[in-house]
C-alpha atoms as a PDB file:
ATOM      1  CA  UNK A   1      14.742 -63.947  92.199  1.00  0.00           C
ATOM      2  CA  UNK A   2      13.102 -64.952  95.037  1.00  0.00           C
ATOM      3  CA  UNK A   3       9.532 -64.243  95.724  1.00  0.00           C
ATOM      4  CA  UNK A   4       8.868 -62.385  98.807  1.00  0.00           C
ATOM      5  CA  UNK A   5       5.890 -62.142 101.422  1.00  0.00           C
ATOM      6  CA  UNK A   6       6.238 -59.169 103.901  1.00  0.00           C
ATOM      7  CA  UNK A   7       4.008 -59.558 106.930  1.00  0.00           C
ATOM      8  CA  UNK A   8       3.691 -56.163 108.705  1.00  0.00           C
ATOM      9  CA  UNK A   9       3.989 -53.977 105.808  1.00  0.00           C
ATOM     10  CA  UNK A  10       2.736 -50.593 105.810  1.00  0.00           C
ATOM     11  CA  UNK A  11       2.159 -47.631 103.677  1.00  0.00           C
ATOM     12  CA  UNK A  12       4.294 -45.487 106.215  1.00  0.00           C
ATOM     13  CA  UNK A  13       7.612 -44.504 104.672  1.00  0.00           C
ATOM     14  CA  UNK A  14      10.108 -44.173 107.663  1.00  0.00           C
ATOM     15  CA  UNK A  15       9.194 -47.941 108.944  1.00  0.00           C
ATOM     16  CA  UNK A  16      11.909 -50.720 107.903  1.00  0.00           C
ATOM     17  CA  UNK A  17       8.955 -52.694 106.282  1.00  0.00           C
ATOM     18  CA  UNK A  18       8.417 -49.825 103.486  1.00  0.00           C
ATOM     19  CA  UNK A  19      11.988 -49.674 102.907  1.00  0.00           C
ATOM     20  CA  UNK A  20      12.236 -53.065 102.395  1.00  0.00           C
ATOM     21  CA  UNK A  21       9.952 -53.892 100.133  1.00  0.00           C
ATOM     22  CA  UNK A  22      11.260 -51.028  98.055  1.00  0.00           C
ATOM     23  CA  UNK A  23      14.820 -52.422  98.446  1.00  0.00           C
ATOM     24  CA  UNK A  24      13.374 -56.087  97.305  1.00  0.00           C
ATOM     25  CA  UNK A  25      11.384 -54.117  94.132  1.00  0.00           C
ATOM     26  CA  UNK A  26      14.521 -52.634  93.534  1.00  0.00           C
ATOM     27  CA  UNK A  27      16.599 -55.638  93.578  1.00  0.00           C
ATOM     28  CA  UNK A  28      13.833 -57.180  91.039  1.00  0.00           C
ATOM     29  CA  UNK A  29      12.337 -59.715  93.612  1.00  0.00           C
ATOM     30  CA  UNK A  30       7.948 -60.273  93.690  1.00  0.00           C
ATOM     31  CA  UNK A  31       6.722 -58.868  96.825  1.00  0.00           C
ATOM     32  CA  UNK A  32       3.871 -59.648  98.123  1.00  0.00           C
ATOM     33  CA  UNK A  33       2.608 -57.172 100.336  1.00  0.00           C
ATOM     34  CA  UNK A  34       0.301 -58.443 104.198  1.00  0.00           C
ATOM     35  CA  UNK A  35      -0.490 -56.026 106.874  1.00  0.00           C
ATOM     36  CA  UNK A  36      -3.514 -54.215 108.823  1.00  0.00           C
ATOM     37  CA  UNK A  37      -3.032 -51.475 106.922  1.00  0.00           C
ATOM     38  CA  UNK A  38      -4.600 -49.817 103.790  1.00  0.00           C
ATOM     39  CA  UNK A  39      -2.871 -48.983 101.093  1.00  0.00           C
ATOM     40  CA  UNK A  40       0.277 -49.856  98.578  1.00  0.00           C
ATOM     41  CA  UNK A  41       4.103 -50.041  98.725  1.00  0.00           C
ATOM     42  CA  UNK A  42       6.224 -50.289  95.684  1.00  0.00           C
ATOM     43  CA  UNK A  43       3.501 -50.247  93.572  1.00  0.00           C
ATOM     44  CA  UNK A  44       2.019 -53.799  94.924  1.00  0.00           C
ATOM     45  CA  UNK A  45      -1.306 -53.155  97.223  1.00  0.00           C
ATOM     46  CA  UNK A  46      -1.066 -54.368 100.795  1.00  0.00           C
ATOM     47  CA  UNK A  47      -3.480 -56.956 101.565  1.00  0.00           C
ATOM     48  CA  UNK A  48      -4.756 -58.536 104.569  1.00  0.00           C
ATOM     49  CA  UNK A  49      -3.495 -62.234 105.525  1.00  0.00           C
ATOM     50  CA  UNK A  50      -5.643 -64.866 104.325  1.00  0.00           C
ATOM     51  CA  UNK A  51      -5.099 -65.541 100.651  1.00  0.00           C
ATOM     52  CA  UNK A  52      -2.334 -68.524 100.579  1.00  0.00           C
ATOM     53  CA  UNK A  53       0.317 -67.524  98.001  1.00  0.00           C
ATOM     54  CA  UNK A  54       2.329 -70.312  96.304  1.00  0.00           C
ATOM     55  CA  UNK A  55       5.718 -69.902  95.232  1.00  0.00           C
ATOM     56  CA  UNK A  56       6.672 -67.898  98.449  1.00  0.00           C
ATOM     57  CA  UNK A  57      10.806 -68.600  98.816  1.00  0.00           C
ATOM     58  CA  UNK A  58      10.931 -66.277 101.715  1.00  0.00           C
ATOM     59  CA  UNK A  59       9.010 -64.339 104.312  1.00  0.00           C
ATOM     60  CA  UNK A  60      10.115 -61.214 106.358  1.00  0.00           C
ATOM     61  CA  UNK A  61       8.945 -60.419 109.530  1.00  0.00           C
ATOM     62  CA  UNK A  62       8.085 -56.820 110.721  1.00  0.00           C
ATOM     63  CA  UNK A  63       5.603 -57.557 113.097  1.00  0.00           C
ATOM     64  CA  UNK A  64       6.796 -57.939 116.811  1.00  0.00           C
ATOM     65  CA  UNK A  65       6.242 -61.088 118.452  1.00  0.00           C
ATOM     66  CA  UNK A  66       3.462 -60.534 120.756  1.00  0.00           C
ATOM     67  CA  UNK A  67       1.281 -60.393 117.273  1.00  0.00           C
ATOM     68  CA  UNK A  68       2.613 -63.038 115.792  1.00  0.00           C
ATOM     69  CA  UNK A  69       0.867 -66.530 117.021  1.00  0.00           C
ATOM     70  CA  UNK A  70      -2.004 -65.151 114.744  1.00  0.00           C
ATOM     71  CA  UNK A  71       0.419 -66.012 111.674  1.00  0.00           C
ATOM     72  CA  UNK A  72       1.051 -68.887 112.520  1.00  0.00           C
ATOM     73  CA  UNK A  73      -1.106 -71.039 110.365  1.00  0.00           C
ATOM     74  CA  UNK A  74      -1.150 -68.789 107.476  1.00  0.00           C
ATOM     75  CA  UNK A  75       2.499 -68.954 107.806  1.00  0.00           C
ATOM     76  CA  UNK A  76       2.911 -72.634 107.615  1.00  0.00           C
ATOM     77  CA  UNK A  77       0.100 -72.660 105.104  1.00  0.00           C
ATOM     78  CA  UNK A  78       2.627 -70.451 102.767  1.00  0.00           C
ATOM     79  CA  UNK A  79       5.067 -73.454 103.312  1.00  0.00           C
ATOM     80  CA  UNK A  80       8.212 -70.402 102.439  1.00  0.00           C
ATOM     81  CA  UNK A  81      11.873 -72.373 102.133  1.00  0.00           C
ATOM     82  CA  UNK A  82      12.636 -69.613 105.236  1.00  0.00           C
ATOM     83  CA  UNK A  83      11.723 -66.606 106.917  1.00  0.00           C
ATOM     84  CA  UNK A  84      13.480 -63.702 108.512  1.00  0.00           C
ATOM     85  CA  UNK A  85      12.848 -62.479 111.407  1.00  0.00           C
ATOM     86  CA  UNK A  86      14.311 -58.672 111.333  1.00  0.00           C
ATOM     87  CA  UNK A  87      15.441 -56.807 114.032  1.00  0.00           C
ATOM     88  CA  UNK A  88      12.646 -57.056 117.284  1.00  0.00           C
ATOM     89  CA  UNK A  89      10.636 -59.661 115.454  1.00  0.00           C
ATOM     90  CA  UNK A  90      13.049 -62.544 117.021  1.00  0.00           C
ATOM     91  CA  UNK A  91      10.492 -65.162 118.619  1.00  0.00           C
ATOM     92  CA  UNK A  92      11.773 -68.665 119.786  1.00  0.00           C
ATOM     93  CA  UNK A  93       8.171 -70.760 119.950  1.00  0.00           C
ATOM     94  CA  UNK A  94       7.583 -69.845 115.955  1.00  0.00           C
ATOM     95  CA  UNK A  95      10.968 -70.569 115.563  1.00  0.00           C
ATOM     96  CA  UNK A  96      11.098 -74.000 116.821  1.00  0.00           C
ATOM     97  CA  UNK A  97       7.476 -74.597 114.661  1.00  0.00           C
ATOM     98  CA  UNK A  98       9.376 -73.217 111.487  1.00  0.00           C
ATOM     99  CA  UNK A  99      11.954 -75.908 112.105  1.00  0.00           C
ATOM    100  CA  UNK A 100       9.435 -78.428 113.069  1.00  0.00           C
ATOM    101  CA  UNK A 101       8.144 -77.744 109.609  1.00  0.00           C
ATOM    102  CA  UNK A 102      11.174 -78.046 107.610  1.00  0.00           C
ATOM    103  CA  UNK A 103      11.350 -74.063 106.951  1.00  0.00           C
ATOM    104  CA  UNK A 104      14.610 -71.824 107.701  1.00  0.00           C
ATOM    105  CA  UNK A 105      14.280 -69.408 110.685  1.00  0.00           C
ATOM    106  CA  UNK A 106      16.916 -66.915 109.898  1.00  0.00           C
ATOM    107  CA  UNK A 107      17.224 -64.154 112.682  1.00  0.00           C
ATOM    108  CA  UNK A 108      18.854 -61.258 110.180  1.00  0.00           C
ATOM    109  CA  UNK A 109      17.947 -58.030 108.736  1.00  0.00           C
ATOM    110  CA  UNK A 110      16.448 -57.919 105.453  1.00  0.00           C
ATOM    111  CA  UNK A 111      18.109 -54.502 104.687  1.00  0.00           C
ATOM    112  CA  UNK A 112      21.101 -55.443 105.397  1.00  0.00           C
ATOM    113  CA  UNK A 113      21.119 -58.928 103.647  1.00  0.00           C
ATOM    114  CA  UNK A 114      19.711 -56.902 100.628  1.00  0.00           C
ATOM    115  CA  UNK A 115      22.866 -54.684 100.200  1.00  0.00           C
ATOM    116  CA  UNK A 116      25.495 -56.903 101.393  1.00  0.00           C
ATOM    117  CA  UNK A 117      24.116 -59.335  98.516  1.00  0.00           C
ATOM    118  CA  UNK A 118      23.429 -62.093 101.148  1.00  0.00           C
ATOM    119  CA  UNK A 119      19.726 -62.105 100.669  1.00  0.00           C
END
């Protein structure tokens, strides 16, 4: 299983974040829940970036990238194996740091990757 940090999530149950990290739960991966908003998804509380999790294989993206550069340390701080940038969240500059860094920019969907057992 791979152990999962979702930036953007949200307590809102129509957004792709939510679903996702119910689709991960469901799948039996760790989530680790980051976001501006209050609250808990799947069961796991959503907390605010900051705390540096080890043992993160992947991170998926659900914030768009005009909101991103402010991730960008804790990102590289996490030091994932990849991260996905979902639908709208595509951003070349972090990117071309992620490969700079020796971590996997993977433009996909999460959902999809998740039911198509590519994930």
């Amino acid at each position: 299983m791979k152990n999962t940090l979702i930036i953007g999530a949200t307590p809102n149950p129509s957004r792709y974040a939510y679903k996702a990290a119910q689709m991960l739960k469901a799948k039996g991966h760790d989530i680790i829940n980051v976001g501006i908003k209050s609250g808990a998804v799947a069961g796991v509380d959503i907390e605010k970036p900051g705390q540096i999790h080890e043992d993160v294989h992947t991170i998926t993206m659900y914030v768009g990238p005009h909101l991103q550069s402010e991730y960008y340390d804790y990102i590289l701080q996490t030091n994932p194996k990849r991260v996905i940038f979902n639908p709208g969240t595509e951003n070349d500059e972090l990117e071309e740091l992620l490969r700079s860094n020796a971590i996997e920019p993977v433009e996909a969907c999460t959902l999809v990757m998740l039911a198509t057992g590519q994930y």
